[in-house]
N, C-alpha and C. Protein backbone atom coordinates (compact mmCIF):
# COMPACT_ATOMS: atom_id res chain seq x y z
N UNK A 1 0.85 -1.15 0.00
CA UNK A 1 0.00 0.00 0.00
C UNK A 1 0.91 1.24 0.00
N UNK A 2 1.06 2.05 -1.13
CA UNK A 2 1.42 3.62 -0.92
C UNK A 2 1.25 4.62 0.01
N UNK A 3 2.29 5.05 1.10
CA UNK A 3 1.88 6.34 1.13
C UNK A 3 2.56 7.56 1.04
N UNK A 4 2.35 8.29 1.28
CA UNK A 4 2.99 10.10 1.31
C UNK A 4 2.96 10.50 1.91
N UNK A 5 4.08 11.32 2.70
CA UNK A 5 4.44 12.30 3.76
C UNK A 5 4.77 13.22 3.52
N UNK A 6 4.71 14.52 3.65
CA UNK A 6 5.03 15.16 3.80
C UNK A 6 5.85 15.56 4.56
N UNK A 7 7.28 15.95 4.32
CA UNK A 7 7.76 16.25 5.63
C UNK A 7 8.49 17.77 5.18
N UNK A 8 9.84 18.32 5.91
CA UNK A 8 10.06 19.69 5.84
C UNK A 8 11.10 19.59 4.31
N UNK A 9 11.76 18.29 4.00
CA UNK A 9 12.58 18.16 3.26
C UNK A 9 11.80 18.05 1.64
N UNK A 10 10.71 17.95 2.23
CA UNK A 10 9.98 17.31 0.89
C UNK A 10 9.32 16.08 0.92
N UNK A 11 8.34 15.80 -0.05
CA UNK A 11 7.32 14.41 0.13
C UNK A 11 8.42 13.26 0.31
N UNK A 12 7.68 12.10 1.32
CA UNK A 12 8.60 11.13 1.73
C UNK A 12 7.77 9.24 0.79
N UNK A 13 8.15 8.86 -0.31
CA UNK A 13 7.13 8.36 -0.71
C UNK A 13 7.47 6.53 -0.09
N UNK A 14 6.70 6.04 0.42
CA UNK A 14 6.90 4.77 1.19
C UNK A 14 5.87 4.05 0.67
N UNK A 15 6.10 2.48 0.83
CA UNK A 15 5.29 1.30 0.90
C UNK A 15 5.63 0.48 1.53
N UNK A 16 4.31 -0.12 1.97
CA UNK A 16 4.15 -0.80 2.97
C UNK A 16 4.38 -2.22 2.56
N UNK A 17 4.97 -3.18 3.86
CA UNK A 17 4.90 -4.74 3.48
C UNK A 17 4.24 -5.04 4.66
N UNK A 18 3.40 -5.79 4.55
CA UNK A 18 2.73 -6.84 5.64
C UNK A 18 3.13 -8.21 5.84
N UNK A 19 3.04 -8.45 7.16
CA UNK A 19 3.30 -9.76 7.17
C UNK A 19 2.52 -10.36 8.89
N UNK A 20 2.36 -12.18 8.72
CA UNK A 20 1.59 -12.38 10.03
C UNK A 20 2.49 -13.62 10.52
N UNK A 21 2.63 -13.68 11.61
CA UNK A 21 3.56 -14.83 11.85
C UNK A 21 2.40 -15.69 12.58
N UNK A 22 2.20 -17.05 11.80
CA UNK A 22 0.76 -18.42 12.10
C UNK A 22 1.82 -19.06 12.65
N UNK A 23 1.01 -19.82 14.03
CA UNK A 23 1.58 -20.94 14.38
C UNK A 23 2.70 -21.08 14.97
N UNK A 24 3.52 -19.67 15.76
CA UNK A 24 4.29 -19.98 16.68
C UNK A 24 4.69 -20.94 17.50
N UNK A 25 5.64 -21.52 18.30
CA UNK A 25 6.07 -22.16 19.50
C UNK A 25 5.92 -21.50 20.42
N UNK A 26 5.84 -19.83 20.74
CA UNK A 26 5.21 -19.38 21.69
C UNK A 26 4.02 -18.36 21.65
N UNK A 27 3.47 -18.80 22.79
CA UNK A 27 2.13 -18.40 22.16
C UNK A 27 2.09 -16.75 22.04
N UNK A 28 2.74 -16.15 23.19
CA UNK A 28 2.87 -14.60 22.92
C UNK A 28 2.84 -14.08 21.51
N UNK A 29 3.50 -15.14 20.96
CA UNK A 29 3.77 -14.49 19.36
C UNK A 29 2.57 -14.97 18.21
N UNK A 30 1.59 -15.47 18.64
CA UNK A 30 0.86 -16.27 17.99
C UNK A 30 -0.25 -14.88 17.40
N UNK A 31 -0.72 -14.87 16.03
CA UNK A 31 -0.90 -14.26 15.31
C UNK A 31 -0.03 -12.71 15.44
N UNK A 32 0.55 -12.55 15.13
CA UNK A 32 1.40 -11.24 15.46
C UNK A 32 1.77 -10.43 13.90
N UNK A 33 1.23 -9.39 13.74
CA UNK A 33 1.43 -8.51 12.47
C UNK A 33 2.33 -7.58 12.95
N UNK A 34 3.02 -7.64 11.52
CA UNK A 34 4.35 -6.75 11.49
C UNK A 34 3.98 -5.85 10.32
N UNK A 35 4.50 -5.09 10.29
CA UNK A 35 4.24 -3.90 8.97
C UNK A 35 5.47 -2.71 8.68
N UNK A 36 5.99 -3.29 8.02
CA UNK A 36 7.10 -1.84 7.68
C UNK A 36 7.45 -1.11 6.30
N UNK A 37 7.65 -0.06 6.69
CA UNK A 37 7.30 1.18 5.44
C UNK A 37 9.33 0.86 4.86
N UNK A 38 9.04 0.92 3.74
CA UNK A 38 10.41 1.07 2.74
C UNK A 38 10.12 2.39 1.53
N UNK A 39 11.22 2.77 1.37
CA UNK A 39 11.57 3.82 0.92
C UNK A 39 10.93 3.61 -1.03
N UNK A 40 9.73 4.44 -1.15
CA UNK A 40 9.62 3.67 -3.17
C UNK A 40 10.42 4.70 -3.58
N UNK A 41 11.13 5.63 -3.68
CA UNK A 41 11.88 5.64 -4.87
C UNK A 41 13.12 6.51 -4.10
N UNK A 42 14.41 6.60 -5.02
CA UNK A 42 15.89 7.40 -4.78
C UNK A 42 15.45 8.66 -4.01
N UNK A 43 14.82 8.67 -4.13
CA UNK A 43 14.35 10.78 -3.43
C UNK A 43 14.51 10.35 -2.05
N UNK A 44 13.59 9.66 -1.52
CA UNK A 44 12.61 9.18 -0.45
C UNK A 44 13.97 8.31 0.36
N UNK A 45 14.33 8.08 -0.55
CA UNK A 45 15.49 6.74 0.74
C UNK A 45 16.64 7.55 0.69
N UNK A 46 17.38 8.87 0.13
CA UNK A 46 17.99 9.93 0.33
C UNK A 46 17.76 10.74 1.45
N UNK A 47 16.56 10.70 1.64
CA UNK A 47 15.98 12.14 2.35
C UNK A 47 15.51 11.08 4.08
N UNK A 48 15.24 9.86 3.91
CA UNK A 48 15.57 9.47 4.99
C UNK A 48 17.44 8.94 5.47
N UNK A 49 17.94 8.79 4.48
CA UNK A 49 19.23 8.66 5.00
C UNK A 49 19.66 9.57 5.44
N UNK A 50 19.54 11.17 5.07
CA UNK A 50 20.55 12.11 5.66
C UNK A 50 19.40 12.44 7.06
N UNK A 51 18.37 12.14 7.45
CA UNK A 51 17.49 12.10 8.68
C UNK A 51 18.26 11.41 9.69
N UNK A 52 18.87 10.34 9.66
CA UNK A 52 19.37 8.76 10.41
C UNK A 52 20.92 9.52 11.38
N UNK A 53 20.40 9.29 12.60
CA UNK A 53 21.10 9.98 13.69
C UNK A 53 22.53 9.08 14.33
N UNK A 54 22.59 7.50 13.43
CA UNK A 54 23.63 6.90 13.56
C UNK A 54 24.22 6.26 12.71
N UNK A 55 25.37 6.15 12.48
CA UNK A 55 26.02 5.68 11.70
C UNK A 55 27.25 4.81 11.98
């Protein structure tokens, strides 16, 4: 799923991956969604790299 941010540097353009982890060994983890945003294009993964406070 696409989205757009806006931020001070300029639009930040991301997509989303989903994922569900079935059927753990422990149960804490049993249906558990993860979701993380990646950078869609050179602008966007620029403009979060010079953001990134470690290196």
């Amino acid at each position: 799923m696409p989205l757009e941010l806006d931020s001070d540097d300029g639009a930040l353009r991301l997509f989303s991956v989903a994922s569900r982890i079935e059927g753990p060994a422990d149960v804490t983890l049993d249906s558990l969604h993860l979701e993380t945003f990646l950078p869609a294009d050179d602008d966007s993964r620029a403009r979060l790299r010079s953001r990134r406070q470690w290196e």
